[in-house]
Protein backbone atom coordinates (compact mmCIF):
# COMPACT_ATOMS: atom_id res chain seq x y z
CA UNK A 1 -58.89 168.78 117.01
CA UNK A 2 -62.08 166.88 117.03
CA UNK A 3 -63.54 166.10 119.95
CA UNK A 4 -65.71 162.84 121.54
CA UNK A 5 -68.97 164.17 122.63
CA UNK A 6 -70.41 162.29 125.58
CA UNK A 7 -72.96 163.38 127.51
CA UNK A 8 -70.80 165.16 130.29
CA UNK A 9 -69.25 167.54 128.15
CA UNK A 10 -73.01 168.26 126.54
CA UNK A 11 -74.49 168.79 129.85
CA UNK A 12 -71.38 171.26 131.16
CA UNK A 13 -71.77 172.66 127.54
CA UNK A 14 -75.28 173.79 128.48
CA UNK A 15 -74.99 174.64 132.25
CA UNK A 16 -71.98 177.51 131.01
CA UNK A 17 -73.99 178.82 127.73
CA UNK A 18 -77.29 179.31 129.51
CA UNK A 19 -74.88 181.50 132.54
CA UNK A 20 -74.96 184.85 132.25
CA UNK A 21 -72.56 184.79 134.90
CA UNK A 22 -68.62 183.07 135.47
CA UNK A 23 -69.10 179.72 137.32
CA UNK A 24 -66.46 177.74 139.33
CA UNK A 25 -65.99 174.66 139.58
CA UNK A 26 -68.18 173.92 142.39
CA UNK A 27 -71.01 176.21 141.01
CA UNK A 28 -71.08 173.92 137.92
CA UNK A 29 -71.28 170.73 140.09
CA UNK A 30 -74.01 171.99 141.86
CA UNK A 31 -76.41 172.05 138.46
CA UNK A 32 -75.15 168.62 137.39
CA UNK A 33 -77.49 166.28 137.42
CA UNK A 34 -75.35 163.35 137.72
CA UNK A 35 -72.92 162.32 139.72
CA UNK A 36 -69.92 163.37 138.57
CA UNK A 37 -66.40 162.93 139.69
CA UNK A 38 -64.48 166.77 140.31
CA UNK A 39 -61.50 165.36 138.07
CA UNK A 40 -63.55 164.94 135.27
CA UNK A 41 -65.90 168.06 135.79
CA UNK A 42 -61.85 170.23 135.97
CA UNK A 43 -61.24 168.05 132.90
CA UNK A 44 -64.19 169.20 130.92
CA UNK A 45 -63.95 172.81 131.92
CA UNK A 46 -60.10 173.04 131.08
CA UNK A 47 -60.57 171.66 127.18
CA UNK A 48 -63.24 173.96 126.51
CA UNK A 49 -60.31 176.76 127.62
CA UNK A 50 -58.00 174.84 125.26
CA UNK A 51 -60.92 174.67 122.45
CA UNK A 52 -61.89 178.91 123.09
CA UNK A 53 -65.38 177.70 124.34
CA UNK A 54 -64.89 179.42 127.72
CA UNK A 55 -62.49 181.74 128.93
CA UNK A 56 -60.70 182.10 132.47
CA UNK A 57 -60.91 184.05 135.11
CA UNK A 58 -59.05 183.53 138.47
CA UNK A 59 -60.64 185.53 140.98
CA UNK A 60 -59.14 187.87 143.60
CA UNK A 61 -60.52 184.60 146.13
CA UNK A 62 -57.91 182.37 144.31
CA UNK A 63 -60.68 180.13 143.08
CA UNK A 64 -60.86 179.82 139.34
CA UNK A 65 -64.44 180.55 137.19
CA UNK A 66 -65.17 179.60 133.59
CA UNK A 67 -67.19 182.27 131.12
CA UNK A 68 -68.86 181.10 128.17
CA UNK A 69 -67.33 183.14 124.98
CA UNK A 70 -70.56 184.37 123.58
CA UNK A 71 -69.61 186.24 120.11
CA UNK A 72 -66.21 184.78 119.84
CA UNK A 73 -64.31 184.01 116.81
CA UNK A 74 -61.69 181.10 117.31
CA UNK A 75 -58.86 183.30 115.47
CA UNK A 76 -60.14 186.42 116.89
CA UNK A 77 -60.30 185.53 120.46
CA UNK A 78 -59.26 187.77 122.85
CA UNK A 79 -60.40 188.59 126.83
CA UNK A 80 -58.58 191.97 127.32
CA UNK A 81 -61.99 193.23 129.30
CA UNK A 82 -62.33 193.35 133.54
CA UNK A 83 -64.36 190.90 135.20
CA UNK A 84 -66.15 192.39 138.52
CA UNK A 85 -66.54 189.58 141.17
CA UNK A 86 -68.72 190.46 144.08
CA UNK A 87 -67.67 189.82 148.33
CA UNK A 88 -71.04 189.34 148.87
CA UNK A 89 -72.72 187.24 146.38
CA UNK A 90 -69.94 186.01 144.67
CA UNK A 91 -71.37 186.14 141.35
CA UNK A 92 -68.24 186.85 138.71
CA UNK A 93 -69.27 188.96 135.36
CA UNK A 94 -67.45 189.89 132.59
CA UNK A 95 -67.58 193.95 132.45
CA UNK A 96 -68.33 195.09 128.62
CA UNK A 97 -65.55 197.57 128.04
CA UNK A 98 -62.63 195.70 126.94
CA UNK A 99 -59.26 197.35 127.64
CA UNK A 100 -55.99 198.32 125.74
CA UNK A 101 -52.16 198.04 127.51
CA UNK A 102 -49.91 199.78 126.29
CA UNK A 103 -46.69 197.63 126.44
CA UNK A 104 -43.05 198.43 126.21
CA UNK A 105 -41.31 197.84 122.71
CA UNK A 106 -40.65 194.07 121.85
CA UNK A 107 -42.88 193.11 124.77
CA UNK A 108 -45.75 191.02 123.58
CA UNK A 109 -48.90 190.18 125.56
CA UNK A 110 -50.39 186.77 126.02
CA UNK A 111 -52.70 186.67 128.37
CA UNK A 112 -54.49 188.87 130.65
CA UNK A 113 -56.73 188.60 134.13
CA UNK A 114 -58.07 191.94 135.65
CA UNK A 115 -60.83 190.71 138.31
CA UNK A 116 -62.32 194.04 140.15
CA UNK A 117 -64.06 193.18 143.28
CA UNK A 118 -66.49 194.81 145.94
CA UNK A 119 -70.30 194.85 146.09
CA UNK A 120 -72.77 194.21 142.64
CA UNK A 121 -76.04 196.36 142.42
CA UNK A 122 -78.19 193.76 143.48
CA UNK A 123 -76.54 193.45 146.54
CA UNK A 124 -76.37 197.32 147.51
């Protein structure tokens, strides 16, 4: 579906692709520039799920953070990979090995969240 570009969703655009990192909600408000409203920042970040521009990850704190798919193919996109949130920091990172489950017969998987938690490097 083709979207209206407006200069909210270009700013958000930027502030997740130049992240190394998965960013909540109120980690993206703090870069805005503007002031936006939170409904429309949780709008934003919820179509680019929709569109495969970010991915999802709710963290083992119950808050929710939004990845930038870097190297993702629309019909190819897939998140089976750990994400390693740290207690101290709190920065959220996709970890690079991406994971297989091995399901019963006839079951078929949809969606998956593994968030490890504990302490990063930088913070030992």
């Amino acid at each position: 579906m083709k979207r209206r570009k407006t200069e909210s969703t270009d700013e958000i655009y930027s502030i997740l692709k130049e992240s190394k990192l998965a960013l909540s909600h109120d980690m993206v408000q703090e870069k805005i520039s503007n002031n936006m409203d939170r409904a429309t920042i949780y709008r934003i970040l919820n179509r680019f799920c929709k569109d495969k521009i970010v991915h999802k990850v709710r963290g083992d704190d119950g808050k929710q953070y939004f990845a930038f798919c870097f190297n993702c193919q629309q019909k190819t996109h897939k998140h089976n990979h750990f994400h390693f949130r740290c207690k101290n920091c709190g920065k959220v990172e996709c970890l690079e090995s991406e994971i297989k489950i091995d399901l019963p017969k006839n079951y078929v998987l949809e969606n998956f969240n593994g968030v490890i938690s504990g302490v990063c490097s930088n913070c030992t």
